[in-house]
Protein backbone atom coordinates (compact mmCIF):
# COMPACT_ATOMS: atom_id res chain seq x y z
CA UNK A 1 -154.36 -55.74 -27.72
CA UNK A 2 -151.57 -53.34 -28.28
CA UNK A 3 -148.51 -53.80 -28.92
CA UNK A 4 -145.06 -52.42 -26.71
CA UNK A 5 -143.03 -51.38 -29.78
CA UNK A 6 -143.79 -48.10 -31.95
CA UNK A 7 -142.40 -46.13 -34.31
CA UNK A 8 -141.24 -43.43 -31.49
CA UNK A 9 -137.47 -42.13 -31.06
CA UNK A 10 -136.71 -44.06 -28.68
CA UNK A 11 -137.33 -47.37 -29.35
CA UNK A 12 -136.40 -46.82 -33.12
CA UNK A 13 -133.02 -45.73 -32.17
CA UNK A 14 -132.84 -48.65 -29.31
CA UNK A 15 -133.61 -51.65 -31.73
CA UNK A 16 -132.34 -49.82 -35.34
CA UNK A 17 -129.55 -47.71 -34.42
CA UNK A 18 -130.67 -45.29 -36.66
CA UNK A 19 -131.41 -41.43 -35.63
CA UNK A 20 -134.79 -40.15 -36.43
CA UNK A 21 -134.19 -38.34 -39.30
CA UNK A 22 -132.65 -41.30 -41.07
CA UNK A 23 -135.39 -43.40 -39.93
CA UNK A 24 -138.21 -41.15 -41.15
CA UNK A 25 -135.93 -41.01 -44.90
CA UNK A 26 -136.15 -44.62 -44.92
CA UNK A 27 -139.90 -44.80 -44.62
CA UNK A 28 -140.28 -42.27 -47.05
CA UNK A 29 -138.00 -44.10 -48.98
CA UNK A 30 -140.34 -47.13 -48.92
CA UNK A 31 -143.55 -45.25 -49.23
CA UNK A 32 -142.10 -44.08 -52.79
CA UNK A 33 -141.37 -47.97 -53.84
CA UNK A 34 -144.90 -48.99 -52.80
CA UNK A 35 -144.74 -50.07 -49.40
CA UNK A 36 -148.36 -48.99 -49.05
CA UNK A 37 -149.20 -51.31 -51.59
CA UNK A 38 -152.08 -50.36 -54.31
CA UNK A 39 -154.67 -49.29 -52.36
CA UNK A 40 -157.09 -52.46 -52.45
CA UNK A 41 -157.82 -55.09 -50.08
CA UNK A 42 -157.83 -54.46 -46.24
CA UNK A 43 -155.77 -52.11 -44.99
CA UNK A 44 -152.47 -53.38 -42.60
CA UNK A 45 -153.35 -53.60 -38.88
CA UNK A 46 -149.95 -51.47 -38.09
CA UNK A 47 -148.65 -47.81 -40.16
CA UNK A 48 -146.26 -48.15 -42.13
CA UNK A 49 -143.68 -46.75 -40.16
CA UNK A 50 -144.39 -49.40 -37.45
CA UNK A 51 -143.95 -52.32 -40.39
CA UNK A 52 -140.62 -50.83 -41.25
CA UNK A 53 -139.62 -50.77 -37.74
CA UNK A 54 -141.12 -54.33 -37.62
CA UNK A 55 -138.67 -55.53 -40.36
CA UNK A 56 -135.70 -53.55 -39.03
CA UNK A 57 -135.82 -55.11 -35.67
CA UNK A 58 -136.71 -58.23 -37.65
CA UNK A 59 -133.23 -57.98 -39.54
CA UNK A 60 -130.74 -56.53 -36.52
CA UNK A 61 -131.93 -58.29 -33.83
CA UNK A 62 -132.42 -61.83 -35.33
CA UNK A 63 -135.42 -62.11 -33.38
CA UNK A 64 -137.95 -65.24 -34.82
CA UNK A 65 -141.84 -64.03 -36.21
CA UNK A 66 -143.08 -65.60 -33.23
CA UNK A 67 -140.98 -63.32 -30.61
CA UNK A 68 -141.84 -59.96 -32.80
CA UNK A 69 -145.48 -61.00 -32.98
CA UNK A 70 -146.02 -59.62 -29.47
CA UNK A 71 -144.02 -56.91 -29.31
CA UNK A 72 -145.90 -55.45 -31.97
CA UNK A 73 -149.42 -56.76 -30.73
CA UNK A 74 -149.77 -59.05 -33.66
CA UNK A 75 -150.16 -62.42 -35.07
CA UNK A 76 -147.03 -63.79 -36.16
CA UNK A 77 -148.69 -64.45 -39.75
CA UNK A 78 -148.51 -60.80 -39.72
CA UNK A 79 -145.14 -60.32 -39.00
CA UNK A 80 -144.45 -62.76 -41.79
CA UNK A 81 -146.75 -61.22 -44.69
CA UNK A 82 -145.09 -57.50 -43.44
CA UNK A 83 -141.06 -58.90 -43.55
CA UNK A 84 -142.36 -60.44 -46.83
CA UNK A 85 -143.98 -57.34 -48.51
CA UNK A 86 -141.25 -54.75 -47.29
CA UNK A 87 -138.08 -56.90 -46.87
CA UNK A 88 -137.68 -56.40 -50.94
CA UNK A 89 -138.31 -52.86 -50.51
CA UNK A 90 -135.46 -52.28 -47.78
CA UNK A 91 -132.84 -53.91 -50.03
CA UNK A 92 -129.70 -51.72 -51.02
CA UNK A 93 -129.60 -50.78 -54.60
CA UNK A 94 -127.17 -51.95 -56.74
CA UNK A 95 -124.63 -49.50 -57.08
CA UNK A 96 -123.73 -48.19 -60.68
CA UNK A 97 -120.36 -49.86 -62.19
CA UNK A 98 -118.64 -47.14 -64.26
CA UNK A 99 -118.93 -47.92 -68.32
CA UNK A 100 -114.90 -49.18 -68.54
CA UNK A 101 -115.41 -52.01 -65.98
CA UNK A 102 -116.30 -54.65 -68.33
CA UNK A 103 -112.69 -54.75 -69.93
CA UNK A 104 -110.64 -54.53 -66.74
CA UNK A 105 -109.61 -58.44 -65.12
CA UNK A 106 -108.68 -58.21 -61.71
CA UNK A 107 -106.83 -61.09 -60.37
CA UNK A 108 -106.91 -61.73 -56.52
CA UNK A 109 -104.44 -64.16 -54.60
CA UNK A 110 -106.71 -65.61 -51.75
CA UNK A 111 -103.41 -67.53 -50.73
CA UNK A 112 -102.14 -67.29 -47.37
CA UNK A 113 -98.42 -65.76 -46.82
């Protein structure tokens, strides 16, 4: 059974927002942190540019595991170990705090005028 959603321009654009090229960086992006895993074990029922798709539309659409499942012509165990393996690996980094921002205090007034 297949599923309706792949990783093609339109419907990545439809449920992500993002343009092709951006899309295509962003797998890359998670190929280089592992998202393939190791190499052992069986190998994932979708590629992994349908899995990041998976756990894009997972994250802007609010959709539940059980609504994806089909879409994607899975099991919703699926859709969970996939959001679990590459949710980690979609996270922002961190961005770098200059050196002198340990000694600064900033004081905010969260009082209303």
């Amino acid at each position: 059974m297949g599923g309706l959603l792949r990783a093609d321009p339109l419907w990545v654009e439809t449920f992500t927002g993002l343009g092709m090229g951006r899309f295509e960086r962003l797998v890359r992006v998670v190929r280089e942190r592992g998202g393939n895993g190791p190499g052992g074990g069986r190998p994932w029922c979708l590629p992994l540019a349908d899995r990041v798709l998976l756990v894009a539309v997972y994250y802007r659409t609010n959709l539940t595991m059980r609504q994806l499942a089909p879409l994607f012509g899975i099991s919703p165990a699926t859709v969970c170990r996939i959001i679990q393996r590459l949710g980690p690996l979609l996270a922002l980094q961190p961005a770098p705090r200059p050196a002198d921002a340990t000694d600064r205090l900033w004081i905010v007034d969260g009082t209303l005028i």
